[in-house]
N, C-alpha and C. Protein backbone atom coordinates (compact mmCIF):
# COMPACT_ATOMS: atom_id res chain seq x y z
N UNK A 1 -36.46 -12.18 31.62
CA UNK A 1 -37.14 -11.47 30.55
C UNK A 1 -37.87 -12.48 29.67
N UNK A 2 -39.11 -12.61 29.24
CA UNK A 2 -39.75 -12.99 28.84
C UNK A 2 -38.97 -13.18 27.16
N UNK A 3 -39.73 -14.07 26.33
CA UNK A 3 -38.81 -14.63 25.14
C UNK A 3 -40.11 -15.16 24.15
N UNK A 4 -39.58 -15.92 23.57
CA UNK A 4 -40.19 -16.02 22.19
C UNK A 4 -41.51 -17.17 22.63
N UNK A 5 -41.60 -17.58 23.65
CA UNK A 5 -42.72 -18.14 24.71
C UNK A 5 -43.68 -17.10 25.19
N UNK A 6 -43.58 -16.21 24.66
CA UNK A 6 -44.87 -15.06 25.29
C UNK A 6 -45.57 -14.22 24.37
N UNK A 7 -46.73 -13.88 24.60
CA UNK A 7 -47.75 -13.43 23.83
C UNK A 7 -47.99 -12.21 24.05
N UNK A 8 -48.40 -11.26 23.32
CA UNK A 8 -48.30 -9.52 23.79
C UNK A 8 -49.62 -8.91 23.70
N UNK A 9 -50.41 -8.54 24.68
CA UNK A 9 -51.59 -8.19 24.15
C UNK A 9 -51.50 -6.43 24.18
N UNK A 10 -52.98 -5.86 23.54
CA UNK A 10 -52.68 -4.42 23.44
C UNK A 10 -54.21 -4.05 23.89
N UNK A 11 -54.51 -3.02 24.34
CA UNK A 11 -55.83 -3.13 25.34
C UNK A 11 -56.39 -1.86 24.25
N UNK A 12 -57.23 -1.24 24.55
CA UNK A 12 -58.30 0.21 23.89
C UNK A 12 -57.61 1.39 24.89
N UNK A 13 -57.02 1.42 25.69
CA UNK A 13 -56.61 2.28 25.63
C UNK A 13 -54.82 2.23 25.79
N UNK A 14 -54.18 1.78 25.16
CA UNK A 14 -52.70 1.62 24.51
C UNK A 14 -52.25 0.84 25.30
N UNK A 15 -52.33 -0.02 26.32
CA UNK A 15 -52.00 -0.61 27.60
C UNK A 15 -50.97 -2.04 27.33
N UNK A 16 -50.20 -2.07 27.51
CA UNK A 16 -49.28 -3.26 26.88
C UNK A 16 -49.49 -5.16 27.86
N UNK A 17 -49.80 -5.92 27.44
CA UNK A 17 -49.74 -6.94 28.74
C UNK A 17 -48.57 -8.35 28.12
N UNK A 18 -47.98 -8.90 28.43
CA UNK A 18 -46.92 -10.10 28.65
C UNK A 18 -47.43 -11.04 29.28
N UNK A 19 -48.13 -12.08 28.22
CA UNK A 19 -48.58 -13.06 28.84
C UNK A 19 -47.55 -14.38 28.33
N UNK A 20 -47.23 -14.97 29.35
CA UNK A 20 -46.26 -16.45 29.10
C UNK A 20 -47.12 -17.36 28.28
N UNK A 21 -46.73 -18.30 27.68
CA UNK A 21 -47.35 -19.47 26.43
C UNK A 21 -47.85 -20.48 27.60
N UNK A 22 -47.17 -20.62 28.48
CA UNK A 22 -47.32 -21.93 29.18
C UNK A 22 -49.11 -21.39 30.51
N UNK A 23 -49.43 -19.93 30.33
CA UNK A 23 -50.11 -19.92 30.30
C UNK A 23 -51.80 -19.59 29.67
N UNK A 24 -51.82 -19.83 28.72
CA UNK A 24 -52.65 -19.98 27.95
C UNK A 24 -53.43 -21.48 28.14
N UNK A 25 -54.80 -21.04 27.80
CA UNK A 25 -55.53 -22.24 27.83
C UNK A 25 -55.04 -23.16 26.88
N UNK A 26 -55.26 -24.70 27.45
CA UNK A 26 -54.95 -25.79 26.05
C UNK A 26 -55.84 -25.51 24.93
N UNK A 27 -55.50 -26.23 23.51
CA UNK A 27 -56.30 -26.07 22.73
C UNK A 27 -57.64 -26.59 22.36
N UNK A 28 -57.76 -27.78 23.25
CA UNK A 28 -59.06 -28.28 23.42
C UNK A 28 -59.85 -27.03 24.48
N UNK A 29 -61.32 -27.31 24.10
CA UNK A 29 -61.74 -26.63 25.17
C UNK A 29 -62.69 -25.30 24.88
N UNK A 30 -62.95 -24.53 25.74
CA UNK A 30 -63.53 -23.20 25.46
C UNK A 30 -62.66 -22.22 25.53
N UNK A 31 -61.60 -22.33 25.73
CA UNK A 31 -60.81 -21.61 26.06
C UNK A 31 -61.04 -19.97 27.34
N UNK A 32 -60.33 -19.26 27.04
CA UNK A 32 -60.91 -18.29 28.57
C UNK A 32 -60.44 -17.16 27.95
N UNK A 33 -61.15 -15.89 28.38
CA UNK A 33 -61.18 -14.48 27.88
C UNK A 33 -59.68 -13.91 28.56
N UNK A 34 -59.56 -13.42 27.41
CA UNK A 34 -57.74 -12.73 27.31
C UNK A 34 -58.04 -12.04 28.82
N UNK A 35 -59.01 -11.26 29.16
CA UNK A 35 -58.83 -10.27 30.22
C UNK A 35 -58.85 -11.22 31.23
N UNK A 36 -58.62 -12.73 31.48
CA UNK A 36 -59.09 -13.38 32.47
C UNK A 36 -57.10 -13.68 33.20
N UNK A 37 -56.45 -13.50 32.23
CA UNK A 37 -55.18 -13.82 32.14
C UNK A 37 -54.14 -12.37 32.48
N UNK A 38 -55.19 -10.90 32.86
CA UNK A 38 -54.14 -10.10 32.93
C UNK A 38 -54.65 -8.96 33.63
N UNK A 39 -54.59 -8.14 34.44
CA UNK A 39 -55.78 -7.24 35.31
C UNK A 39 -55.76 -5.78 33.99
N UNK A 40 -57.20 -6.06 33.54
CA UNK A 40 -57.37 -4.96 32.23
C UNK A 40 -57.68 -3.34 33.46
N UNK A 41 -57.09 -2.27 33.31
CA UNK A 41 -57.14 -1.18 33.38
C UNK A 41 -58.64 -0.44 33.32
N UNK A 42 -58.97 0.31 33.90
CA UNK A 42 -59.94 1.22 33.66
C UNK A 42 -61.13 0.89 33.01
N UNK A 43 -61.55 -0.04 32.50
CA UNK A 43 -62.49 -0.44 31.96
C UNK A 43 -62.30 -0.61 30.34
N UNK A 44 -61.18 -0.91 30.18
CA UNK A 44 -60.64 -0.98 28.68
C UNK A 44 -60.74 -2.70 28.39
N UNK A 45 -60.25 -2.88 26.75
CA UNK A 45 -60.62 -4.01 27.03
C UNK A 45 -59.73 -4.97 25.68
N UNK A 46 -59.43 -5.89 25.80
CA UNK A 46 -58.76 -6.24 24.67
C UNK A 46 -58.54 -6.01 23.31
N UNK A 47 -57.46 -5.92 22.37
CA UNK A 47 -58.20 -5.49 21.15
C UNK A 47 -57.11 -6.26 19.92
N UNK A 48 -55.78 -6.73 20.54
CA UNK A 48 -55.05 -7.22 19.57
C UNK A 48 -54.08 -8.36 20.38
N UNK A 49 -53.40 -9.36 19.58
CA UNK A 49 -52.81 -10.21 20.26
C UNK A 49 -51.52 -10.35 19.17
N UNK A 50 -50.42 -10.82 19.79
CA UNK A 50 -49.15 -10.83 18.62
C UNK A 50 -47.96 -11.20 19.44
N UNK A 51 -47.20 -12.05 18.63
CA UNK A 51 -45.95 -12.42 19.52
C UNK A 51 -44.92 -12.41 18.35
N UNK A 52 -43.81 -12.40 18.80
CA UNK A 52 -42.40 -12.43 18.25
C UNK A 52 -40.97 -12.09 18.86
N UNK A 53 -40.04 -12.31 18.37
CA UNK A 53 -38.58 -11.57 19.30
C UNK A 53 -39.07 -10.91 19.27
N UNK A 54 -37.98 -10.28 20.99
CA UNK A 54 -38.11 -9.09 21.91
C UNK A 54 -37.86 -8.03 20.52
N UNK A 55 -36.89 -8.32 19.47
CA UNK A 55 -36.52 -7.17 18.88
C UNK A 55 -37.13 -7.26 17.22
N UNK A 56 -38.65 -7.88 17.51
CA UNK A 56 -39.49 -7.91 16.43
C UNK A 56 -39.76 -6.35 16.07
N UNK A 57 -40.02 -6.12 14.54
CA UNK A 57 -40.32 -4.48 14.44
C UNK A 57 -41.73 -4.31 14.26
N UNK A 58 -42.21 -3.37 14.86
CA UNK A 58 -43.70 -2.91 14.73
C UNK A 58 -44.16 -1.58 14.85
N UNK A 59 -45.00 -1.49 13.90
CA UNK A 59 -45.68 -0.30 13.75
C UNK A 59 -47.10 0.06 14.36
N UNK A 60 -47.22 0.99 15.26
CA UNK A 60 -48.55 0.91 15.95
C UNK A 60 -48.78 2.38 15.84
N UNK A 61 -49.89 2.35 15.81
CA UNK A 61 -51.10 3.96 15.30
C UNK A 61 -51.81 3.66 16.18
N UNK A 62 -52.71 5.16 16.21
CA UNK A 62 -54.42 5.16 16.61
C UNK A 62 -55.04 5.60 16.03
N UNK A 63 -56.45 5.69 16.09
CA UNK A 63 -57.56 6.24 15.01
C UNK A 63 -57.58 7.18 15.17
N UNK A 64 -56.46 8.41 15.98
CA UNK A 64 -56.54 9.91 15.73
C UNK A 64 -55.53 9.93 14.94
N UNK A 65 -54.58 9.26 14.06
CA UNK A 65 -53.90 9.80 13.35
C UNK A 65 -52.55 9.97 13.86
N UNK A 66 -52.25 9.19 15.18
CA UNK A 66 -51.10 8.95 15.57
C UNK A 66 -50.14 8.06 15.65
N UNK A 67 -48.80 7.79 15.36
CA UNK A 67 -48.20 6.46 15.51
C UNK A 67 -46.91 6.62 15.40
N UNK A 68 -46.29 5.16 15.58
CA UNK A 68 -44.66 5.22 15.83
C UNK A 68 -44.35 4.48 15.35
N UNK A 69 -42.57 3.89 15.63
CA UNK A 69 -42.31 2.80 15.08
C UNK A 69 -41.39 1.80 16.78
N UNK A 70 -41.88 0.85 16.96
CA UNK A 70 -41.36 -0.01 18.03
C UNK A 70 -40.92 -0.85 17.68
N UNK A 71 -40.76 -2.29 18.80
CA UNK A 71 -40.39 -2.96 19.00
C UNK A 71 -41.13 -4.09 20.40
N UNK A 72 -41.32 -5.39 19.85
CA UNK A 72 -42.23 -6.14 20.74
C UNK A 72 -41.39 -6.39 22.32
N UNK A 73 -40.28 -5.58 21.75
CA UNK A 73 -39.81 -5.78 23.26
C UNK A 73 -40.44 -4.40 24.72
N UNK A 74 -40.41 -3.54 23.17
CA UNK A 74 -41.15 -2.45 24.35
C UNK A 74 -42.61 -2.66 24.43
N UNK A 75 -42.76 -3.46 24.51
CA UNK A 75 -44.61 -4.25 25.15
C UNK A 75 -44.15 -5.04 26.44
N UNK A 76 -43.09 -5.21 26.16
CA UNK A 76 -42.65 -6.29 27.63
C UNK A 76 -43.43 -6.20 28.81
N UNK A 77 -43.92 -6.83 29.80
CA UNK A 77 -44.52 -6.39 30.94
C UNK A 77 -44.42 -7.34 32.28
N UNK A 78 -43.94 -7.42 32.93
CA UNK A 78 -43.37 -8.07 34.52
C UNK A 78 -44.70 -7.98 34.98
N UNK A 79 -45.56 -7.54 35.20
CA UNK A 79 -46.66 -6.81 35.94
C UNK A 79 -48.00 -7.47 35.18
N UNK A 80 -49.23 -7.64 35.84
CA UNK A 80 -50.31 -8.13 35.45
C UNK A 80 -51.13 -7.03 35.09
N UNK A 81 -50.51 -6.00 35.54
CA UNK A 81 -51.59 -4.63 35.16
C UNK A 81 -50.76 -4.36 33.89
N UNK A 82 -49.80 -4.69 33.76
CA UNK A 82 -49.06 -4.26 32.10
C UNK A 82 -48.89 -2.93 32.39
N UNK A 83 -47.61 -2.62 30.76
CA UNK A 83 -47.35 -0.82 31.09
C UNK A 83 -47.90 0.09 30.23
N UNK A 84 -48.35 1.21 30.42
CA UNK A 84 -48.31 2.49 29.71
C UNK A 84 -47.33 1.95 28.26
N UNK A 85 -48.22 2.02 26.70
CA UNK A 85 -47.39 2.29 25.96
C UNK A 85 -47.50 2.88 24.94
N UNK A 86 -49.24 3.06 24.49
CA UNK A 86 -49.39 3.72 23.71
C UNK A 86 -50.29 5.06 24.39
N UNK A 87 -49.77 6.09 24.01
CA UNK A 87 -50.90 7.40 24.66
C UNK A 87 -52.12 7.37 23.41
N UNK A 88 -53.42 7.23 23.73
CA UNK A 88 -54.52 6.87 22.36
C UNK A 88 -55.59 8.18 23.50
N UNK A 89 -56.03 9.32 22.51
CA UNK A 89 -56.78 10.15 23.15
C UNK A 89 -58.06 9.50 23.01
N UNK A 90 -58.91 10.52 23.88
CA UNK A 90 -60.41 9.66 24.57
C UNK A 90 -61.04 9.61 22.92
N UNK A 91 -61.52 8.81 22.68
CA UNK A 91 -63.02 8.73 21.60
C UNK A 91 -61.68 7.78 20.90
N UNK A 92 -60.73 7.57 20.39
CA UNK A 92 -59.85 7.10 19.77
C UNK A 92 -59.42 5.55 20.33
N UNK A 93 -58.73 4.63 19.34
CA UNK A 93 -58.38 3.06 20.12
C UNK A 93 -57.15 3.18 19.24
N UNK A 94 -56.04 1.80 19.29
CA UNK A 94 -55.15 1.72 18.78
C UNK A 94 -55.40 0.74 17.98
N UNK A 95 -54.56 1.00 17.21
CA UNK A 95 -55.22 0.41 15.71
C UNK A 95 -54.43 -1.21 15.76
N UNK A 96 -54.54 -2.25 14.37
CA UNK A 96 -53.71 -3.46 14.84
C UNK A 96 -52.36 -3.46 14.66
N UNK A 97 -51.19 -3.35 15.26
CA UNK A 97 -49.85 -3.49 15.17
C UNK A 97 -49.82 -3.93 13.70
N UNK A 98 -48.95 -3.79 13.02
CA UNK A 98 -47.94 -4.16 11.83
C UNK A 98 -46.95 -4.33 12.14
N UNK A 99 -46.48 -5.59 11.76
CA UNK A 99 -44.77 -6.37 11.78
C UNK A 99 -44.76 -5.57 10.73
N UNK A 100 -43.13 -5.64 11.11
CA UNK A 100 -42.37 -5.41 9.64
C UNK A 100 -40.98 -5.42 9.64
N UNK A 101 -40.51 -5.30 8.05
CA UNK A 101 -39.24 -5.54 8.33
C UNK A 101 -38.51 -4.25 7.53
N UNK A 102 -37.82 -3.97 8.59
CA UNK A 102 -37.59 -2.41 7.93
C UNK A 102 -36.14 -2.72 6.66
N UNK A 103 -36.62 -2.20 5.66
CA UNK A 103 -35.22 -2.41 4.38
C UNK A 103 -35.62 -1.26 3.53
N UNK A 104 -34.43 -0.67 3.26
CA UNK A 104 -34.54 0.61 2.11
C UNK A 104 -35.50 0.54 1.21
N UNK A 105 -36.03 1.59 1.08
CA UNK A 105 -37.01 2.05 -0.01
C UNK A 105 -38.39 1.04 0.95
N UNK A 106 -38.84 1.37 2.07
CA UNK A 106 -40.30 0.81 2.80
C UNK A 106 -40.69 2.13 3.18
N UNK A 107 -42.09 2.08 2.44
CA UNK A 107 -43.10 2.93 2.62
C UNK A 107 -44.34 2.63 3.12
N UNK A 108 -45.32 3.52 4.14
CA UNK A 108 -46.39 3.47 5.14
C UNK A 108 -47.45 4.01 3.97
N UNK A 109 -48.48 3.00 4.04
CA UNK A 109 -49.44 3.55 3.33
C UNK A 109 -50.52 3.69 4.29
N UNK A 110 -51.21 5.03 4.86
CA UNK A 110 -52.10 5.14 5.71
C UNK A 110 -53.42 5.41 5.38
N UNK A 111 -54.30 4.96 5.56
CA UNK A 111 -55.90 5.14 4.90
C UNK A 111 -56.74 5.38 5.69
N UNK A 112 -57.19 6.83 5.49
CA UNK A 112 -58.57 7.24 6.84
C UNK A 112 -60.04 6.52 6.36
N UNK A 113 -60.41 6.52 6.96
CA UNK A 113 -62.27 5.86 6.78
C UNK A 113 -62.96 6.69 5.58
N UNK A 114 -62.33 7.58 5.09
CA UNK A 114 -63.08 8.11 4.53
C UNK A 114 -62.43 7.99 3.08
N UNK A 115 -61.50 7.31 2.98
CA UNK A 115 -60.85 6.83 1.90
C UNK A 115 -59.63 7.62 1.44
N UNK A 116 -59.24 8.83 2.13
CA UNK A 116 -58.10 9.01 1.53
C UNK A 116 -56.65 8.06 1.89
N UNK A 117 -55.81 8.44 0.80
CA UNK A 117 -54.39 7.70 1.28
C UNK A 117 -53.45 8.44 0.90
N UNK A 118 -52.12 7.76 2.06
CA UNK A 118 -51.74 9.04 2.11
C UNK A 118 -50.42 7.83 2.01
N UNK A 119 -49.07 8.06 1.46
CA UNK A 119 -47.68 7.22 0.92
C UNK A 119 -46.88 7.70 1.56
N UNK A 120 -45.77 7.43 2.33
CA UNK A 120 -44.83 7.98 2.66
C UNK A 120 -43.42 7.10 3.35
N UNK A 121 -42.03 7.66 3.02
CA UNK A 121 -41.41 6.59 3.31
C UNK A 121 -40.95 6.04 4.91
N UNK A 122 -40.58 5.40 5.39
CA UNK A 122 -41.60 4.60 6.70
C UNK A 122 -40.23 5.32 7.59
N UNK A 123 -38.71 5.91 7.20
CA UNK A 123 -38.13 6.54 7.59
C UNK A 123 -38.18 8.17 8.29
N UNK A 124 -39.91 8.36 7.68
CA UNK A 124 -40.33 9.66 8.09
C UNK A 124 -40.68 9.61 9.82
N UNK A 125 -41.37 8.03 10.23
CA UNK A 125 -41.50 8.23 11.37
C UNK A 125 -40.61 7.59 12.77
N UNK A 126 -41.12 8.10 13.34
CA UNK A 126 -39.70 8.21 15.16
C UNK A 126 -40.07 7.04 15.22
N UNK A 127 -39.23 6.04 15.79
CA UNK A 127 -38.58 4.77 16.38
C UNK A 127 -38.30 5.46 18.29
N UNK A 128 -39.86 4.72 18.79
CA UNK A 128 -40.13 5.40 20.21
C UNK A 128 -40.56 3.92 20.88
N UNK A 129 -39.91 4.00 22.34
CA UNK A 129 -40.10 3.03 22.78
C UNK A 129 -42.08 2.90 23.22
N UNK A 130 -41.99 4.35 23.47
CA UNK A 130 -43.63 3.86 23.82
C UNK A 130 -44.33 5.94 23.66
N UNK A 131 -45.18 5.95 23.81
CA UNK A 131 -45.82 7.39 23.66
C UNK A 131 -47.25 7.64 22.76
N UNK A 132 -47.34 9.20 22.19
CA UNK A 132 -47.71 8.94 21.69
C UNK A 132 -47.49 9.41 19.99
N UNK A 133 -46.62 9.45 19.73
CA UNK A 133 -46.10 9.53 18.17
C UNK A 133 -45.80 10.29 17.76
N UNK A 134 -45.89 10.04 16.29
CA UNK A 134 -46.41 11.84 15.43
C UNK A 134 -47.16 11.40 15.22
N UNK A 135 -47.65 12.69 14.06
CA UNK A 135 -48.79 12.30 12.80
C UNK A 135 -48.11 11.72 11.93
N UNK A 136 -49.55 10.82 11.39
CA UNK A 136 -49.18 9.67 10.74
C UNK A 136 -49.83 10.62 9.21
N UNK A 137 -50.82 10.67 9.71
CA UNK A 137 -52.06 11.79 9.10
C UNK A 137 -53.06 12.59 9.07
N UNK A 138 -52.63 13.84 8.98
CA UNK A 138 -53.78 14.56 9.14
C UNK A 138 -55.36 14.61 8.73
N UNK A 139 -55.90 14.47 9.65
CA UNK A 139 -57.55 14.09 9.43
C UNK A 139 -57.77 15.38 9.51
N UNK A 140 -59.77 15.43 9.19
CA UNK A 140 -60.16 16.23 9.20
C UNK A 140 -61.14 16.15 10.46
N UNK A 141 -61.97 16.91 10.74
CA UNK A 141 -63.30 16.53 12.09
C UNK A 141 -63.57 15.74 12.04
N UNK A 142 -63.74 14.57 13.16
CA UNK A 142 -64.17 13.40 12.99
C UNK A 142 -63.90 12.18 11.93
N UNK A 143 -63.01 12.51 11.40
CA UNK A 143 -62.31 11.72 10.40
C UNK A 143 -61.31 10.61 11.48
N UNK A 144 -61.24 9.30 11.05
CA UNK A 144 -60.18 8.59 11.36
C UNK A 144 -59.18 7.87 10.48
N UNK A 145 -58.44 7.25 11.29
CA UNK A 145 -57.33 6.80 10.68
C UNK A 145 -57.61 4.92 10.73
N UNK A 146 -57.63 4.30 9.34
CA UNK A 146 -58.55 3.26 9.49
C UNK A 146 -57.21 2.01 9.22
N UNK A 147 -56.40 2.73 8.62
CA UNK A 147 -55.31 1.44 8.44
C UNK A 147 -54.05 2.17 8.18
């Protein structure tokens, strides 16, 4: 099982990948495109990078207003095609992970593009290994979910 030597990427359409440290380009150099290091899916395409313990906490959404609460272990991935982890509907991407550290009285502050915000305490949402959530917040037509 991969460890505190590996890097977690997250694709446009929720796609989880486990890349080892030892392979990454050195730091001299031009370095090489994340998708060169992992077979990207469907024509999707990189969008976030993050590492920590397997039992780091994280919060991941999409711009429809969906999200959960994980763990960088459920990004894990054996596989170069990586797994299924976030469900993100078509026109929608997944937004950037948030660490965190869960302690009494932590509250989610969610903000659509259009400026509303919305407070709530971070106990409201499911602790899911992978899917696609609840609501985080209800939008309106074409409204997204921006942070």
């Amino acid at each position: 099982m991969p460890h505190g030597g590996s890097r977690y990427l997250l694709d446009s359409r929720g796609r989880a990948y486990t890349v080892e440290a030892a392979q990454l380009p050195p730091a001299r150099g031009d370095g090489a495109p994340a998708s060169s290091l992992v077979d990207v899916q469907d024509g999707a395409r990189i969008l976030y990078c993050l590492s920590g313990k397997s039992d780091t906490k994280v919060l991941v959404a999409s711009t429809a207003g969906y999200g959960f609460l994980s763990s960088v272990g459920d990004m894990i991935s054996n596989r170069r095609a990586g797994r299924e982890f976030m469900s993100v509907d078509e026109g929608h991407t997944p937004l950037q992970p948030f660490v965190y550290q869960h302690e009494k009285g932590s509250y989610v502050a969610a903000l659509s593009e259009s400026g509303r915000l919305l407070l709530f305490a971070i106990d409201e949402l499911k602790v899911l290994a992978k899917g696609r959530g609840m609501i985080v917040m209800g939008l309106d037509d074409g409204e997204k979910l921006a942070r």
